[in-house]
Protein backbone atom coordinates (compact mmCIF):
# COMPACT_ATOMS: atom_id res chain seq x y z
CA UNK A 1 -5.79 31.63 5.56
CA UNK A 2 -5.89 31.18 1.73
CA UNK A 3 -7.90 28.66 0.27
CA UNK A 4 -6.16 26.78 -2.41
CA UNK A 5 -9.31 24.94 -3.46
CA UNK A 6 -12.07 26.84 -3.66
CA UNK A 7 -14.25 25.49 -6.31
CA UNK A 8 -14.09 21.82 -3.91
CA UNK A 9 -16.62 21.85 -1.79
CA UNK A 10 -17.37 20.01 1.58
CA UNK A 11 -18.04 16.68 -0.44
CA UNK A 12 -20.74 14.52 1.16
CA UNK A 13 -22.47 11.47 0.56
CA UNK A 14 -25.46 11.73 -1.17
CA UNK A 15 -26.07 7.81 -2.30
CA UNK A 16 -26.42 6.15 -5.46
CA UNK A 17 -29.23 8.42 -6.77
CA UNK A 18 -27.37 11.53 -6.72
CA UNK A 19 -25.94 12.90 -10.03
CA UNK A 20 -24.08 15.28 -8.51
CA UNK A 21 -19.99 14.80 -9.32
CA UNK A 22 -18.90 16.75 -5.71
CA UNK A 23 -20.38 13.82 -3.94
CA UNK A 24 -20.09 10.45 -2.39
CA UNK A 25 -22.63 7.44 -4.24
CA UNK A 26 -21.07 5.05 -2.07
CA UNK A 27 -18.97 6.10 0.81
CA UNK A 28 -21.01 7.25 3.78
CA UNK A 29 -18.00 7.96 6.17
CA UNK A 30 -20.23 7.66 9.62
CA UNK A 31 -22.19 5.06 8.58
CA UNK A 32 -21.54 2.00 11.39
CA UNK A 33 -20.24 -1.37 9.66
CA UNK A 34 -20.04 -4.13 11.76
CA UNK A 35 -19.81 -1.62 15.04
CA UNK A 36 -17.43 0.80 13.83
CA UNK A 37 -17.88 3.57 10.98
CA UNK A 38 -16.62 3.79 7.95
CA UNK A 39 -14.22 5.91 8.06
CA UNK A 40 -12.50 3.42 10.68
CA UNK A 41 -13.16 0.29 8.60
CA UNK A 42 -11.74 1.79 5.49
CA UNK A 43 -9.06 4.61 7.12
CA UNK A 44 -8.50 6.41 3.72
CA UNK A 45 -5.36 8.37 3.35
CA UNK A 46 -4.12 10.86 0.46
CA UNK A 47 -0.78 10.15 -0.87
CA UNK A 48 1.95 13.36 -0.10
CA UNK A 49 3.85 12.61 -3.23
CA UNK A 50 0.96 12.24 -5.49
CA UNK A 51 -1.55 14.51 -4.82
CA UNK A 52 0.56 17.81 -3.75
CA UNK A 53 3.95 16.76 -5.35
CA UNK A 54 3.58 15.30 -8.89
CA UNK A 55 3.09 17.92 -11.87
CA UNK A 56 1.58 15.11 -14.18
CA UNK A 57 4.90 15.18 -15.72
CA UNK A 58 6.08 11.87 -18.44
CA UNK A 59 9.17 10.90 -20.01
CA UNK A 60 7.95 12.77 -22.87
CA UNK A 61 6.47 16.06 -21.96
CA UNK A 62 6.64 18.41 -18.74
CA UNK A 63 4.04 18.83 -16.15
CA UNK A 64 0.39 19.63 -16.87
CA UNK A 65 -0.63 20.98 -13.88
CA UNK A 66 1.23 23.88 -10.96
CA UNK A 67 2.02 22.91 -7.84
CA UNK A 68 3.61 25.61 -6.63
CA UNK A 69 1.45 26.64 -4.48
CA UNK A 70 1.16 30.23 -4.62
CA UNK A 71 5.41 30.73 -3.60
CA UNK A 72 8.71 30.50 -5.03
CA UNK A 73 11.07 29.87 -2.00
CA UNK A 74 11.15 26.41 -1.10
CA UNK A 75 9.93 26.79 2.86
CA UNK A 76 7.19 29.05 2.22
CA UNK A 77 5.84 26.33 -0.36
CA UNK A 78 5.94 23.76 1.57
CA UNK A 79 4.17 25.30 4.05
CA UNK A 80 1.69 26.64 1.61
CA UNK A 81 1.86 22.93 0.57
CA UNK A 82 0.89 21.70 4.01
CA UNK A 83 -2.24 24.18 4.11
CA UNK A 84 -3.43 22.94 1.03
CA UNK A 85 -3.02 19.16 2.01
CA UNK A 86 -4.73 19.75 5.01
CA UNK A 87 -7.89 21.70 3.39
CA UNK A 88 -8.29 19.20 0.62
CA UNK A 89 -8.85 15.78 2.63
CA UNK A 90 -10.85 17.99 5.12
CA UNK A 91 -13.12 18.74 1.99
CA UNK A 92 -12.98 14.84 0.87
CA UNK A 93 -13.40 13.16 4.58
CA UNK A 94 -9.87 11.71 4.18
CA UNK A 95 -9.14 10.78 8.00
CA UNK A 96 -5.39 9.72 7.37
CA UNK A 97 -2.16 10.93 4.93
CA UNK A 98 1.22 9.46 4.08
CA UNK A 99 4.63 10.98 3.27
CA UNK A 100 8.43 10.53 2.00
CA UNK A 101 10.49 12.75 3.50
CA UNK A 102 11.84 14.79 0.54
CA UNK A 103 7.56 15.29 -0.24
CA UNK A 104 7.13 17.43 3.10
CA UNK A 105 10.81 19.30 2.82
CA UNK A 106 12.61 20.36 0.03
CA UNK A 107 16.00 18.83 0.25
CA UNK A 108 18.98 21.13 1.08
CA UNK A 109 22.60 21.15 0.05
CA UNK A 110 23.43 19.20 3.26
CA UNK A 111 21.94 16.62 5.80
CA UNK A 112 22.09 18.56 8.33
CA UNK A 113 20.20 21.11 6.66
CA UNK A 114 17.84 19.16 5.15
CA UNK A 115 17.10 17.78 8.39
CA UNK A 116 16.51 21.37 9.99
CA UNK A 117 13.86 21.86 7.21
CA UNK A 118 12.10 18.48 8.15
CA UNK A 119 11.94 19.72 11.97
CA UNK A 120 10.48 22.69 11.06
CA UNK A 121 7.67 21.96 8.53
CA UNK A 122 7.21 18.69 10.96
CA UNK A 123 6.06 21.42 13.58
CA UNK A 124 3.88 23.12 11.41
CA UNK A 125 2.51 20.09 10.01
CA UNK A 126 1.70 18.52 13.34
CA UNK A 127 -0.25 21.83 14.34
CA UNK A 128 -2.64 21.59 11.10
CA UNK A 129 -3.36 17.62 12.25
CA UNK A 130 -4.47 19.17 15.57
CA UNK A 131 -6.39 21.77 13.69
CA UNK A 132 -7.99 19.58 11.28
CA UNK A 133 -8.03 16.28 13.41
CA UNK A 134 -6.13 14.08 10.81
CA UNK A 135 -3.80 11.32 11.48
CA UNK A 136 -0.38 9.83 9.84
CA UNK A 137 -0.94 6.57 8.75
CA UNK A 138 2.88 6.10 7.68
CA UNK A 139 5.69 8.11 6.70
CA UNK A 140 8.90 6.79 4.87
CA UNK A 141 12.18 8.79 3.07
CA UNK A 142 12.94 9.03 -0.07
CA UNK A 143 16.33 7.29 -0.55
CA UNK A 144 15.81 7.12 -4.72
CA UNK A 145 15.19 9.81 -6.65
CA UNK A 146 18.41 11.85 -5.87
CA UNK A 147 21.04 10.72 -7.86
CA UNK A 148 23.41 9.64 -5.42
CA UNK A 149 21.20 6.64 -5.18
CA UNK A 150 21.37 5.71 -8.72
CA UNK A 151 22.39 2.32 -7.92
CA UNK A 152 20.37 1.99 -4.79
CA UNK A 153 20.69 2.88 -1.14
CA UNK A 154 20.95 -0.43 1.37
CA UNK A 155 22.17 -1.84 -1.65
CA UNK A 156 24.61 0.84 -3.26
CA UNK A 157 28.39 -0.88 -4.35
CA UNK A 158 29.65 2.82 -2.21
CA UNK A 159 29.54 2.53 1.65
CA UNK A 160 29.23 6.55 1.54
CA UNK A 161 25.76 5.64 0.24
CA UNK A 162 24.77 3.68 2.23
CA UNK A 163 25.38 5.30 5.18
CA UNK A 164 23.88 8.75 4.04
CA UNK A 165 20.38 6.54 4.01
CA UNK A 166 20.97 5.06 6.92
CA UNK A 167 21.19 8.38 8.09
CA UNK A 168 18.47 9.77 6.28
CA UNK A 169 16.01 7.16 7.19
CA UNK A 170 16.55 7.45 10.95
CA UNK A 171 15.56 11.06 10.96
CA UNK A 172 12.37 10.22 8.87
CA UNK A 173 11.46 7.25 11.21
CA UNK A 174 11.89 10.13 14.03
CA UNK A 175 9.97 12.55 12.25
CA UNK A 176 7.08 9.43 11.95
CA UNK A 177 7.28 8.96 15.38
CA UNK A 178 6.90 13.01 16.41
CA UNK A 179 3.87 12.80 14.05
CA UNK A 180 2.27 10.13 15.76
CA UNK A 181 2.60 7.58 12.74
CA UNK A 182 1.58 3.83 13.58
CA UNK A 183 3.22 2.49 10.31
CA UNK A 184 6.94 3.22 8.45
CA UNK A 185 7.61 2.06 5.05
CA UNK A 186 10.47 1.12 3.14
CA UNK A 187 10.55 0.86 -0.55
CA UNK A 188 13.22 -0.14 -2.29
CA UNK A 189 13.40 2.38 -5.50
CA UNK A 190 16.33 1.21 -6.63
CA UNK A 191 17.18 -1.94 -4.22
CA UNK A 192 17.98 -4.11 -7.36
CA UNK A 193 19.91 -4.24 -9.99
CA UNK A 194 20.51 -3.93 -13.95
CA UNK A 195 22.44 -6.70 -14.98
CA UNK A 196 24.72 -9.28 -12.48
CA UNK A 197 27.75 -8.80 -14.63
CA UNK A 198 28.23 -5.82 -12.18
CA UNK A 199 26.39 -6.90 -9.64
CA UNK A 200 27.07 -8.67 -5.75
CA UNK A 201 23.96 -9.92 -5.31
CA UNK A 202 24.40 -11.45 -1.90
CA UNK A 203 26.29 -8.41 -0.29
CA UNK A 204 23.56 -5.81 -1.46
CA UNK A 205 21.16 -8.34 0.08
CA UNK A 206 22.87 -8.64 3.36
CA UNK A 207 23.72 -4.83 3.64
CA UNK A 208 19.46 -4.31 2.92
CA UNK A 209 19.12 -6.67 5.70
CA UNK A 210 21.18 -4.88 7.98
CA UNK A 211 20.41 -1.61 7.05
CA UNK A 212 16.41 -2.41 7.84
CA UNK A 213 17.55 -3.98 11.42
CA UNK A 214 19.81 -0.69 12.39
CA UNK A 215 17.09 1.21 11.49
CA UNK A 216 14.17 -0.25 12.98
CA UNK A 217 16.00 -0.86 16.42
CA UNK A 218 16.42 2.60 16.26
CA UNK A 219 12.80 3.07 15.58
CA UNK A 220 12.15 0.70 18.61
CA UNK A 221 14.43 2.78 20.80
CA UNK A 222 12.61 5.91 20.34
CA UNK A 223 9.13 4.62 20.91
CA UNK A 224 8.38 4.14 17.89
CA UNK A 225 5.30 0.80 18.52
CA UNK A 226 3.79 0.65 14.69
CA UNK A 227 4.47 -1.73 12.02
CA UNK A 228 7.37 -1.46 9.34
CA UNK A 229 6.19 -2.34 6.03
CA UNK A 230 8.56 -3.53 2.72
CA UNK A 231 6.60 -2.93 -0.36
CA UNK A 232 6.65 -5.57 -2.83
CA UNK A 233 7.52 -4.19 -6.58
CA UNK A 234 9.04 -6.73 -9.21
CA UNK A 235 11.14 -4.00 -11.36
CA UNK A 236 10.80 -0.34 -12.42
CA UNK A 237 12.77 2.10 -12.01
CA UNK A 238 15.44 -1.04 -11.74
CA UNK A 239 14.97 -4.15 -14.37
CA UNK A 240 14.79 -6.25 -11.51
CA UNK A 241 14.16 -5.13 -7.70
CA UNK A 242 14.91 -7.25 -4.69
CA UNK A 243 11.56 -6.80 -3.37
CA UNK A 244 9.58 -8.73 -6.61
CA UNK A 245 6.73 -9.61 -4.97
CA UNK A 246 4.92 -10.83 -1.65
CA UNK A 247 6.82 -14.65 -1.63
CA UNK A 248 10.11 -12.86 -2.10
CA UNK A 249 9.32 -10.52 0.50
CA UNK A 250 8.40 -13.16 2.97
CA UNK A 251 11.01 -15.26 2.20
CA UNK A 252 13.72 -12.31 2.69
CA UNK A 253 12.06 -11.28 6.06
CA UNK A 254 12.05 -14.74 7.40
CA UNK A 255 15.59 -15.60 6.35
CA UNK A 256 16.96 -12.29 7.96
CA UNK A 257 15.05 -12.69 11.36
CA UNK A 258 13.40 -9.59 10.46
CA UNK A 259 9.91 -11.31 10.61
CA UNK A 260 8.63 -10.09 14.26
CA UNK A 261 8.77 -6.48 13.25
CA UNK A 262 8.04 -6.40 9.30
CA UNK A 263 4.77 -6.88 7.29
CA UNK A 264 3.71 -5.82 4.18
CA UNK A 265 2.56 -2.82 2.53
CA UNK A 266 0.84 -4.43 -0.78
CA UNK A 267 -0.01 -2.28 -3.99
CA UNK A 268 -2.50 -3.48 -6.42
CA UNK A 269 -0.57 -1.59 -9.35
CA UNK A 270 2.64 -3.59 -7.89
CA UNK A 271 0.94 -6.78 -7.89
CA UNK A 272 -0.18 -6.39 -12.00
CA UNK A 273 3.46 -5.80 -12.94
CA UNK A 274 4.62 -9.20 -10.86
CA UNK A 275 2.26 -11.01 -13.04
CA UNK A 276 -0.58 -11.35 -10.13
CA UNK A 277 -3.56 -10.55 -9.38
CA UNK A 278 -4.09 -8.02 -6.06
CA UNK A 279 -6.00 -10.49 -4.65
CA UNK A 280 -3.08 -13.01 -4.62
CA UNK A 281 -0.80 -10.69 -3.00
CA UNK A 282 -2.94 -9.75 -0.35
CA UNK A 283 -3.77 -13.42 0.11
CA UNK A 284 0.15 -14.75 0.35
CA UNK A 285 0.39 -11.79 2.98
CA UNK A 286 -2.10 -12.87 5.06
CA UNK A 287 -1.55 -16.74 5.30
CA UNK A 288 2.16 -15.68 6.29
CA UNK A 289 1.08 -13.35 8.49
CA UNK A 290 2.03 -10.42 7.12
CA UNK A 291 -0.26 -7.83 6.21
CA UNK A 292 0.18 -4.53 6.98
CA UNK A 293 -1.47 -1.93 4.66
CA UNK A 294 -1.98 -1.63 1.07
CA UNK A 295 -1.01 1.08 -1.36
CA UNK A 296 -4.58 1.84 -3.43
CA UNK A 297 -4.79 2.25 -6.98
CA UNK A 298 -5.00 0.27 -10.20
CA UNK A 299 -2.88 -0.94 -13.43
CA UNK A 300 -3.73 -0.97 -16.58
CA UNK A 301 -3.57 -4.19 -18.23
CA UNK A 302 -2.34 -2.82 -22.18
CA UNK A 303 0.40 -1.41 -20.19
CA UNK A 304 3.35 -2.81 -18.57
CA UNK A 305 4.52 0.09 -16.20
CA UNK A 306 3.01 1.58 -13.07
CA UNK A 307 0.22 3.77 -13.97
CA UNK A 308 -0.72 4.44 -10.67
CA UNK A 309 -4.21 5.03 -11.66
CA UNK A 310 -7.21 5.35 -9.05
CA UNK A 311 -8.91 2.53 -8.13
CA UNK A 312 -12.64 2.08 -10.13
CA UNK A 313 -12.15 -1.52 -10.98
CA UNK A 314 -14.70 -2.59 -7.75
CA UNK A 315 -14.27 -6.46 -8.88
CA UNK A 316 -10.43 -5.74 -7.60
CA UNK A 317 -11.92 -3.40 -4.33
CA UNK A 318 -14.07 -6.41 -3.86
CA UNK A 319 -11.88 -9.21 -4.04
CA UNK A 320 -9.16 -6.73 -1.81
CA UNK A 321 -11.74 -6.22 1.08
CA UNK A 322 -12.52 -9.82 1.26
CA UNK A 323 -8.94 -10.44 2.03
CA UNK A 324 -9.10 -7.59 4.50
CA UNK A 325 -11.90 -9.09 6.43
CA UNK A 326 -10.41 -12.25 6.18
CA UNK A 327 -7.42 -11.01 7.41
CA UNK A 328 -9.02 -9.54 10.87
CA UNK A 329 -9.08 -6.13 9.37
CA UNK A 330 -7.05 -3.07 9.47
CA UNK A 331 -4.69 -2.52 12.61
CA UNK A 332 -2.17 0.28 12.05
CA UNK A 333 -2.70 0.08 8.29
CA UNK A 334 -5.37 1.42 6.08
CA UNK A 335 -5.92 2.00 2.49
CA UNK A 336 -3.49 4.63 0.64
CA UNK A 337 -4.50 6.13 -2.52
CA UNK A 338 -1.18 5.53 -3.78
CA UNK A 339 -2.59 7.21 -7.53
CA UNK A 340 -2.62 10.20 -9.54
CA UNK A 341 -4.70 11.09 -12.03
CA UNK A 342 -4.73 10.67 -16.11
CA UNK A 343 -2.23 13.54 -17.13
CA UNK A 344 -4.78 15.63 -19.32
CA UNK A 345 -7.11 15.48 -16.14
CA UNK A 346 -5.40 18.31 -14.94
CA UNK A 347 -7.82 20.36 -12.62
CA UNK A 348 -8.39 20.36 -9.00
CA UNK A 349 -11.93 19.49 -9.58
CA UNK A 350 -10.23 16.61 -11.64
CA UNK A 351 -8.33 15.30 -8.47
CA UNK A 352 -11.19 15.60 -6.18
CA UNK A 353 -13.38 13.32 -8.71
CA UNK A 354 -10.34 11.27 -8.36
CA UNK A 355 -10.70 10.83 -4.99
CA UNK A 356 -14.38 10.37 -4.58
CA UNK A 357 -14.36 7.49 -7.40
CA UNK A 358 -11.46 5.57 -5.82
CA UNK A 359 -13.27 6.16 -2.28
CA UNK A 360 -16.26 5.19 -4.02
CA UNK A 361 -14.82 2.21 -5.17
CA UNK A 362 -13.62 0.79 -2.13
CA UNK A 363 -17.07 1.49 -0.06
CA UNK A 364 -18.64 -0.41 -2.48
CA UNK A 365 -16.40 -3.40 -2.40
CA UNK A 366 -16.41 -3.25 1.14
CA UNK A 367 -19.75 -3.79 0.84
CA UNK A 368 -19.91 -6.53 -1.69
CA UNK A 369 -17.01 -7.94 0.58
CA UNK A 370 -19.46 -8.71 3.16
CA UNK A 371 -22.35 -9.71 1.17
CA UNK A 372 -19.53 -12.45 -0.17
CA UNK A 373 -19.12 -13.77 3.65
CA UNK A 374 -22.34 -13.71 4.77
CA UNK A 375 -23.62 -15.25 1.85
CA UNK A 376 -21.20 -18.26 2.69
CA UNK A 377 -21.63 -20.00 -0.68
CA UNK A 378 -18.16 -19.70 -2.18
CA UNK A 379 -16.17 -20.21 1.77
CA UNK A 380 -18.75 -23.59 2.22
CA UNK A 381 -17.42 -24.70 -1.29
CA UNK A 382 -13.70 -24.32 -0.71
CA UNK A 383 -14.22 -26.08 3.25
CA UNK A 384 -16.15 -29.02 0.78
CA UNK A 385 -13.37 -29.03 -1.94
CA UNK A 386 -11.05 -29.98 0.70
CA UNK A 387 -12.84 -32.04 2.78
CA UNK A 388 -11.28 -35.45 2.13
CA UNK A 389 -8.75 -33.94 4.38
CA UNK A 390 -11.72 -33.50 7.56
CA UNK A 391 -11.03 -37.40 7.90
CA UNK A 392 -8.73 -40.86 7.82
CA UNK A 393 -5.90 -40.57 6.02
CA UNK A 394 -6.68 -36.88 5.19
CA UNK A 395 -6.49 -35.93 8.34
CA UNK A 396 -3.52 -37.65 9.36
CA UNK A 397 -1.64 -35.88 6.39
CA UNK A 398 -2.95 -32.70 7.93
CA UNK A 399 -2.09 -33.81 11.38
CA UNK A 400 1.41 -34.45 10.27
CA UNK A 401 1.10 -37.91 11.49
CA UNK A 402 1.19 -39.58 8.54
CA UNK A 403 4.36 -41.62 7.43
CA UNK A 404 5.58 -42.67 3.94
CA UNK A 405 5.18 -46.24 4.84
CA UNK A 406 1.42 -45.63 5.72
CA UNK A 407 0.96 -43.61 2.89
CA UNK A 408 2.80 -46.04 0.49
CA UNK A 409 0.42 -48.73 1.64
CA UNK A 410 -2.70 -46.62 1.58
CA UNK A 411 -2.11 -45.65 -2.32
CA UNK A 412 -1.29 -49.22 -3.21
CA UNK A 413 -4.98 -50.43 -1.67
CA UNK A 414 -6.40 -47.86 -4.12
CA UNK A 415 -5.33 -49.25 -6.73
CA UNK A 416 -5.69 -46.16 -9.07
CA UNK A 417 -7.18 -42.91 -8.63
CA UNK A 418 -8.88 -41.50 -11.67
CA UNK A 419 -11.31 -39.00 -10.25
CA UNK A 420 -11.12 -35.45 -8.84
CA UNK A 421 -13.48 -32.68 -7.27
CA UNK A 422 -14.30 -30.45 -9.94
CA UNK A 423 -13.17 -26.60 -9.68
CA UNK A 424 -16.13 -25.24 -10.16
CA UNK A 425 -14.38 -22.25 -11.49
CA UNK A 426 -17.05 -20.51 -13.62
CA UNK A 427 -19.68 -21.56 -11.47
CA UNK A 428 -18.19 -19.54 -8.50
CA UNK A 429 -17.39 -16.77 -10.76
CA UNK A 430 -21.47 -16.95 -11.31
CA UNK A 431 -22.15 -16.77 -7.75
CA UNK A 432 -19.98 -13.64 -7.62
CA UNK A 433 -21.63 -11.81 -10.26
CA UNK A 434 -25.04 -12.87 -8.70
CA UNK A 435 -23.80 -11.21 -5.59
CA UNK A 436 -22.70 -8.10 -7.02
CA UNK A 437 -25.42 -6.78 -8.98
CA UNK A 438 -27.52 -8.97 -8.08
């Protein structure tokens, strides 16, 4: 078989002390953390789309960088594709991948087609995970770039549309579920809109609603026993999408009954554009017990689209794993490096560095995640900020026993209340640095 990357080595870790840029500093994928190894904790996956799809291309140039794999007809490259995939994140320890449809299969002139092409590189991709012992940690379909979704899919004003990806998605959630896929994710490209002067807002939102309940039950029906995720994005490629952020999506779930079978799939790149930090997001998923998986990567703050970039910020991996722990962990999700890298770094070795930073990354602030709990200082002062609520009329307020009357008559023996408990802001912020490199 041809190797596509042959200037990659195996890349190892070789800890903080090694200069060399084919290696891990922090990311020791069999080293046990907290009784399972790291690769388990963490469950890395390369992004389809990304990595062996995107030719670095902007709105104001063409692509940097081939990905044609060797081929010109559209099976054999995808096949070629599939090798590729499959020798890279053997090379880089990467355990897991992800997928649209359309990323795996080149789309054909008709469903039916199309779908044919999915079945077979499906085949050939499930025989490399066997080969190479790698996993599916979700697939999805791409129901936005072609342009018969130019004003959205669940949401398109033409019921042709909409039931081309209904159709669509049920053969990628089948295709998830022949692959052995624990999660399935739906992003709404273009589930929003431009302006309301043309726009039905609650229709689109009802037919999204519906088309995510036909489509899971069918997922249900056909054994299909992950997680769906919705991933939260406030706008771009739309001006505004229906999916803004984690509240929206939480509130949308809950209203359609949709709530028992959906969590969230939260991107940190996402989260910049809503006006939030990463941390937030991950935080309202958790206390609404939602969260799924998360999209890897980064944002950069001078710019106010998706950059995608990979993840080196490690106060951001840092703050993320602490809401992973305190979430319980990964289940069926894992950590996606939803990025791609800086369009002049346009070399293999270039995406392999890529990887091993935004792995990097992540190890470390899994790391410093723990450090954070089991130094205790910042959880004990958040339990002591709140404590007036441990007892009396504290604790009937957060007992729920507590009427207006009583309360009423409780403030008016107070007379007036002119202190607080401080924040403590920059002193916690101290502790934080103290525990990073300290």
């Amino acid at each position: 078989m041809k190797e596509f990357y042959p200037s990659i080595p195996q890349v190892k870790y070789e800890g903080t002390t090694s200069k060399n840029p084919m290696a891990f500093k922090w990311y020791n994928p069999d080293e046990l953390v907290d009784g399972k190894p790291m690769r388990e904790q963490l469950k890395f996956a390369m992004s389809y789309w990304h990595t062996m799809c995107a030719e670095l291309t902007d709105m104001f140039g063409v692509g940097t960088i081939d990905k044609s794999y060797g081929a010109t007809d559209p099976m054999e490259q995808a096949k070629n594709k599939a090798d590729a995939a499959f020798e890279l994140m053997n090379k880089l320890s990467i355990d897991y991948f992800c997928f649209h449809d359309r990323d795996i299969a080149p789309e054909a002139d008709t469903l039916a087609e199309s779908n044919r092409r999915l079945d077979e590189i499906s085949d050939y991709i499930g025989e490399l995970m066997q080969k190479y012992n790698k996993k599916l940690l979700w697939g999805t379909a791409n129901c936005f770039g072609n342009p018969r979704y130019m004003s959205g899919a669940g949401t398109a004003p033409n019921a042709d549309v909409f039931a081309f990806a209904a159709a669509q998605i049920k053969k990628a959630i089948e295709i998830t579920v022949k692959l052995g896929g624990k999660g399935y994710v739906y992003w709404g490209g273009r589930e929003g809109y431009e302006t309301l002067l043309n726009t039905d807002m609650k229709l689109e939102l009802d037919n999204l609603a519906y088309l995510l309940k036909l489509t899971s039950e069918y997922g249900r029906s056909i054994g299909f026993d992950g997680d769906y995720y919705i991933e939260p994005k406030p706008k771009e490629p739309t001006k505004h999408q229906y999916d803004f952020d984690a509240a929206t999506v939480c509130g949308f779930i809950q209203k359609y009954g949709l709530d028992r079978d959906f969590k969230l799939n939260i991107e940190a790149n996402h989260a910049t554009l809503a006006a939030h930090t990463f941390q937030h997001e991950l935080t309202v998923a958790r206390i609404n017990g939602a969260f799924g998986s998360i999209d890897a990567n980064q944002g950069d703050v001078l710019l106010g689209w998706d950059t995608d970039q990979f993840p080196t910020n490690v106060y951001e991996t840092a703050l993320c794993m602490l809401e992973v722990i305190r979430a319980g962990g990964f289940t069926n999700g894992g950590l996606n490096f939803d990025a791609k890298t800086r369009r002049p770094s346009n070399t293999p070795e270039d995406i392999a560095q890529a990887y091993i930073a935004g792995m990097d990354s992540f190890a470390l602030g899994y790391k410093i995640a723990r450090k954070i709990v089991a130094d205790g200082r910042i959880d004990e002062f958040v339990k002591q900020r709140y404590s007036s609520y441990s007892s009396g009329i504290g604790k009937k307020i957060l007992d729920r026993t507590a009427t207006i009357d009583e309360l009423e008559k409780y403030a008016l023996g107070l007379g007036d209340v002119t202190t607080n408990t401080s924040g403590k802001q920059e002193y916690l912020e101290d502790i934080l640095n103290v525990i990073m490199f300290g």
